[in-house]
N, C-alpha and C. Protein backbone atom coordinates (compact mmCIF):
# COMPACT_ATOMS: atom_id res chain seq x y z
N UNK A 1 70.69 -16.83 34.84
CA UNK A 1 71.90 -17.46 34.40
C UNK A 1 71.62 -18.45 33.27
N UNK A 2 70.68 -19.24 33.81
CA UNK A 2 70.37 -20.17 32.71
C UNK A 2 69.71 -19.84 31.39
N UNK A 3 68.81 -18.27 31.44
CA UNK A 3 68.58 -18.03 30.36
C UNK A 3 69.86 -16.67 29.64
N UNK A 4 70.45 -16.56 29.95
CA UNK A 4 71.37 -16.16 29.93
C UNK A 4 72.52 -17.31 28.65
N UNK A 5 72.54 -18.10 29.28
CA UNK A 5 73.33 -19.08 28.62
C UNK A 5 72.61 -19.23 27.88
N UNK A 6 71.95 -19.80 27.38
CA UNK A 6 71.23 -20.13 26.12
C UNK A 6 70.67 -19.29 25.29
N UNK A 7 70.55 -18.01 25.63
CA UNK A 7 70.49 -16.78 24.84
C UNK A 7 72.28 -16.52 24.48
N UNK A 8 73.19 -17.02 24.82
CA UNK A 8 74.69 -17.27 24.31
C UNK A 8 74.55 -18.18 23.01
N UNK A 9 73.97 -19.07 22.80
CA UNK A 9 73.97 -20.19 22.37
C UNK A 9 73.30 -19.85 20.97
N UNK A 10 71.88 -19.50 21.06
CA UNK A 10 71.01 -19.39 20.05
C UNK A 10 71.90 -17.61 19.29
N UNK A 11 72.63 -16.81 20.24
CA UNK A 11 73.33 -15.81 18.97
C UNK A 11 74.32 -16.00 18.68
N UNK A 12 75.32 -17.24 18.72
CA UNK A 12 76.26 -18.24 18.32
C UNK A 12 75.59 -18.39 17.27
N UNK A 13 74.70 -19.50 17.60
CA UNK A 13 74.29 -20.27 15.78
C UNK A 13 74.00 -19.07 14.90
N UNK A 14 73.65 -17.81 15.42
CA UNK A 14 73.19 -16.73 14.10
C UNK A 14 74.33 -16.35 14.13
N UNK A 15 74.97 -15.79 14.92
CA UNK A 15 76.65 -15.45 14.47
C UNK A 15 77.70 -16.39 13.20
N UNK A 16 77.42 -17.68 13.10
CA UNK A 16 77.77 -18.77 12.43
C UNK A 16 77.38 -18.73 11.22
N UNK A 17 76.18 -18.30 11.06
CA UNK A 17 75.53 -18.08 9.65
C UNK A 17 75.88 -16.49 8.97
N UNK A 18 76.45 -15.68 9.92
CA UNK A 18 76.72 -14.41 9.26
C UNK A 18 78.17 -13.85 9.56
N UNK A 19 78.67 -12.84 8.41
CA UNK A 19 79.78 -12.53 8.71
C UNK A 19 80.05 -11.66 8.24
N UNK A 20 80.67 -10.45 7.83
CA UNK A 20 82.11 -10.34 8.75
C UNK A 20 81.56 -10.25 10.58
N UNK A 21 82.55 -10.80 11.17
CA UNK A 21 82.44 -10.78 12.81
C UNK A 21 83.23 -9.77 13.30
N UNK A 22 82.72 -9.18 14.55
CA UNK A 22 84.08 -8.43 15.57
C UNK A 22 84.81 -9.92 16.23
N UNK A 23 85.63 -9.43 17.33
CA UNK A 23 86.43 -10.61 18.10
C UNK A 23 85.46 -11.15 19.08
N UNK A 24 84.44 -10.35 19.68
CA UNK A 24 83.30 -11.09 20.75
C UNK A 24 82.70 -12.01 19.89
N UNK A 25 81.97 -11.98 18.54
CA UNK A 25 81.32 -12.57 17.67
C UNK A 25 82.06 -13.69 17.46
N UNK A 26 83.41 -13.87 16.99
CA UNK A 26 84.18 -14.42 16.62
C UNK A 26 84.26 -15.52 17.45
N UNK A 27 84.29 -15.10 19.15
CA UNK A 27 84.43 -15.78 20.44
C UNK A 27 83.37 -16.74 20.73
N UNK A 28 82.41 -15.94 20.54
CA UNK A 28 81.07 -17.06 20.67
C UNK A 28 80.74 -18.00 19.69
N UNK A 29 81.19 -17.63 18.44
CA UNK A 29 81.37 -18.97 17.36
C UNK A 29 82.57 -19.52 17.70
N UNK A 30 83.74 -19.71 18.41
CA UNK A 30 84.63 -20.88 18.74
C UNK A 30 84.18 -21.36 19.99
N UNK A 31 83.35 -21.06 20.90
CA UNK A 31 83.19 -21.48 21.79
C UNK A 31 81.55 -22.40 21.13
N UNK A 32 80.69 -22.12 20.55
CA UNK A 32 79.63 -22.98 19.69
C UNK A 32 79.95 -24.18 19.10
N UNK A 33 81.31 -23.91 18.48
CA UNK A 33 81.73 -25.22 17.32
C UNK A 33 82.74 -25.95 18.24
N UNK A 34 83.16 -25.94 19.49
CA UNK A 34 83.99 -26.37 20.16
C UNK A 34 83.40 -27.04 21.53
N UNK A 35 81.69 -26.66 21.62
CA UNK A 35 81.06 -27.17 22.34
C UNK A 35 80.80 -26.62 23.78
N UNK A 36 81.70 -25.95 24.04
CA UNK A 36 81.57 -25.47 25.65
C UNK A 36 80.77 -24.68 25.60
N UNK A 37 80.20 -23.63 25.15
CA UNK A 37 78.59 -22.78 24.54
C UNK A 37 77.45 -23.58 25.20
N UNK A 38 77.53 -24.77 24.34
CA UNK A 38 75.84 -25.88 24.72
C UNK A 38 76.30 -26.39 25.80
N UNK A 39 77.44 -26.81 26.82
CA UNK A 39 77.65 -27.50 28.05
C UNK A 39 77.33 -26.35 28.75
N UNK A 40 78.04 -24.75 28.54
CA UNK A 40 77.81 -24.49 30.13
C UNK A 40 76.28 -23.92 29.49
N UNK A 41 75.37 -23.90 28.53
CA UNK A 41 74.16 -23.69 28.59
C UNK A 41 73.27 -24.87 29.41
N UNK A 42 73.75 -26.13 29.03
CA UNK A 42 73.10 -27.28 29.89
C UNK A 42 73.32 -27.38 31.35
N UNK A 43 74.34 -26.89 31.52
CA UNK A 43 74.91 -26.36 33.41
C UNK A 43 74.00 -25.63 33.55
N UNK A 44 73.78 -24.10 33.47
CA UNK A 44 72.79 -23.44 33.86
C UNK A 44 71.24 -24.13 33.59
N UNK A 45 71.10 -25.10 32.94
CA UNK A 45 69.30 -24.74 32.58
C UNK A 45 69.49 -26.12 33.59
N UNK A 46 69.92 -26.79 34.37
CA UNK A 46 70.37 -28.38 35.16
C UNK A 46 70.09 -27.83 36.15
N UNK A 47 70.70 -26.50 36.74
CA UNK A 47 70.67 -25.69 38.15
C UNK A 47 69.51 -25.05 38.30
N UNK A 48 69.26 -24.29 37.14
CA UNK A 48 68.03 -23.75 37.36
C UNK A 48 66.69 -24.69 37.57
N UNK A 49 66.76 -26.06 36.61
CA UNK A 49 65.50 -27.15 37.10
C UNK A 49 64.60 -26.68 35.93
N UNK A 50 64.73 -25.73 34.74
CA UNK A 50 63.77 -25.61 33.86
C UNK A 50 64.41 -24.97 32.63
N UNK A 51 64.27 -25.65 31.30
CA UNK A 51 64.39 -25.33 30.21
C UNK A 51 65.01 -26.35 29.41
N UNK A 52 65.65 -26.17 28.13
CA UNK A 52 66.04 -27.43 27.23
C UNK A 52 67.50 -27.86 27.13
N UNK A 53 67.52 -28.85 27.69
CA UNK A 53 69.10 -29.47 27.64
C UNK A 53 69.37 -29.75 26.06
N UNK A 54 70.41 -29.47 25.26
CA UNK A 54 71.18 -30.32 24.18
C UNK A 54 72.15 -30.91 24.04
N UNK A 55 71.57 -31.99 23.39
CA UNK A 55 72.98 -33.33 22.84
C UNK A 55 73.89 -32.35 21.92
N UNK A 56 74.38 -33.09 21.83
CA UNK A 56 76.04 -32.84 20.30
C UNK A 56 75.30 -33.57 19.20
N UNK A 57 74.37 -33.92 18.79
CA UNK A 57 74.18 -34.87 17.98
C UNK A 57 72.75 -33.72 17.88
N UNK A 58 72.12 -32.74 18.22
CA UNK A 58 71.33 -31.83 18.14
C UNK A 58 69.31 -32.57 18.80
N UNK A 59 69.52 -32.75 19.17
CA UNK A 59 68.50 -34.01 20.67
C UNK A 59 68.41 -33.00 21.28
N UNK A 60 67.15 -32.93 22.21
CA UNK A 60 67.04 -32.32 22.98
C UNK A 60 65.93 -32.78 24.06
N UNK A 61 66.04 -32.23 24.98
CA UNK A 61 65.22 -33.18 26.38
C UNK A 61 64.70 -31.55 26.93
N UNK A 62 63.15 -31.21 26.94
CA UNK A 62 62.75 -29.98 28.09
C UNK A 62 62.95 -30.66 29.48
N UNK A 63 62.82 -29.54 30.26
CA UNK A 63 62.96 -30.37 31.95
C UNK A 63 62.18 -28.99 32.43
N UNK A 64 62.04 -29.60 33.68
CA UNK A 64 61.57 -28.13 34.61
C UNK A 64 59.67 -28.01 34.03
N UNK A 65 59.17 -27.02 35.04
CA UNK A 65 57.75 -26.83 34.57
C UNK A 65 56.92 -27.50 34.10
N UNK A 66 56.40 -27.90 32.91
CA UNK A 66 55.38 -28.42 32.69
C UNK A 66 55.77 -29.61 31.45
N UNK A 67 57.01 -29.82 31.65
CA UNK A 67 57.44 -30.32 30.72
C UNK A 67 57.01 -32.01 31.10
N UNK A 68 57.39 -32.56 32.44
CA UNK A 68 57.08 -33.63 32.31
C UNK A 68 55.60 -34.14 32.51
N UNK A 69 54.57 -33.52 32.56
CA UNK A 69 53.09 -33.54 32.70
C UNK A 69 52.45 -33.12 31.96
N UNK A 70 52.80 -33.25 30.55
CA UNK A 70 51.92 -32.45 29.59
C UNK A 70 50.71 -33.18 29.56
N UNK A 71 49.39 -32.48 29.04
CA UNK A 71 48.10 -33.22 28.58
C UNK A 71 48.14 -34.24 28.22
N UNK A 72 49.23 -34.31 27.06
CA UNK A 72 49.16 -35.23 26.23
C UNK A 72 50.01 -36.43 26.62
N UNK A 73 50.74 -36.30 27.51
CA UNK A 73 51.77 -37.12 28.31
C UNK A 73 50.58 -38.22 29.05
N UNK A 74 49.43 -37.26 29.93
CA UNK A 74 48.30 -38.20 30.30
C UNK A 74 47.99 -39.26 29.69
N UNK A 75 47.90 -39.32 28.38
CA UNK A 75 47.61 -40.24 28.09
C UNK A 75 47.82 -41.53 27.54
N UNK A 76 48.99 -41.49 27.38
CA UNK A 76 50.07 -42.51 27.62
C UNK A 76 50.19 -43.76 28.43
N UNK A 77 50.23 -44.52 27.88
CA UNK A 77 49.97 -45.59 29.55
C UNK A 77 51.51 -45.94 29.89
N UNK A 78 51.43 -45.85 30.83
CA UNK A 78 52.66 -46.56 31.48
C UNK A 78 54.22 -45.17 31.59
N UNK A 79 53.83 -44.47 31.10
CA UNK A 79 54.62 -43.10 30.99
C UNK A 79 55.56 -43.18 31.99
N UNK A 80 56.71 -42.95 31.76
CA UNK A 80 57.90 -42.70 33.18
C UNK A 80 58.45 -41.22 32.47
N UNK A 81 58.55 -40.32 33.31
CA UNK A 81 59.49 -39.22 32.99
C UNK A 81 61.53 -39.73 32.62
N UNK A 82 61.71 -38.77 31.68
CA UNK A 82 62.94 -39.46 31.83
C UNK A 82 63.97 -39.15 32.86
N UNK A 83 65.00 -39.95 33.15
CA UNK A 83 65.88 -39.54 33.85
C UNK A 83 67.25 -38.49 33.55
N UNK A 84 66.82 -37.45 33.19
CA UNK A 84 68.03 -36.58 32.71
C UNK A 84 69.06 -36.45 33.34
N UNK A 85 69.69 -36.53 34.62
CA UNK A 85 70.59 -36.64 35.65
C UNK A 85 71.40 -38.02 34.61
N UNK A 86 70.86 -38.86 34.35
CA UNK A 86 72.00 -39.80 34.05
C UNK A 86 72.19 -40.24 32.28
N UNK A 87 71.96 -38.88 31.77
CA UNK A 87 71.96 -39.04 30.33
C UNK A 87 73.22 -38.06 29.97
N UNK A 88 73.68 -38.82 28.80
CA UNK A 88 75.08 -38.44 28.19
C UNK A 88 74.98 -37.00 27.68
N UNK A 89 75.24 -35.73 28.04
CA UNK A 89 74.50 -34.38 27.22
C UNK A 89 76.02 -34.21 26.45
N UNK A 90 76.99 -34.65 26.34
CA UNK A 90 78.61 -34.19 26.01
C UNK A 90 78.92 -35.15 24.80
């Protein structure tokens, strides 16, 4: 589901850059520029617990897997994972 949605998302933005469209094409670019595209992509990748949430402002936060323990995260002092549950994604 969740990759699902975001495979919606990423052939939106190429749909956006090309044209002439059919009416499905058409659909997934008003639903991209109108935002509900990247929300219910951030719904699914929230449920699932792994992949990349996006802002409206084009931000992005990984979650899930190995995202909050990277190597390089080690070495960091004082490191807190962030809290994505209480961040503005809309």
């Amino acid at each position: 589901m969740a990759l699902e949605a975001r495979g919606h998302l990423r052939l939106a933005n190429k749909y956006a850059r090309l044209g002439p469209l059919d009416s499905e094409q058409k659909d997934l670019v008003r639903r991209l520029e109108d935002g509900s595209l990247r929300k219910a992509a951030n719904d699914a990748t929230l449920k699932s617990g792994n992949g990349r949430l996006r802002a409206r402002d084009g931000s992005f936060l990984d979650i899930g897997g190995n995202a909050a323990h990277s190597l390089s995260r080690c070495f960091l002092d004082n490191y807190t994972p962030p809290n994505y549950l209480n961040m503005d994604w809309d």
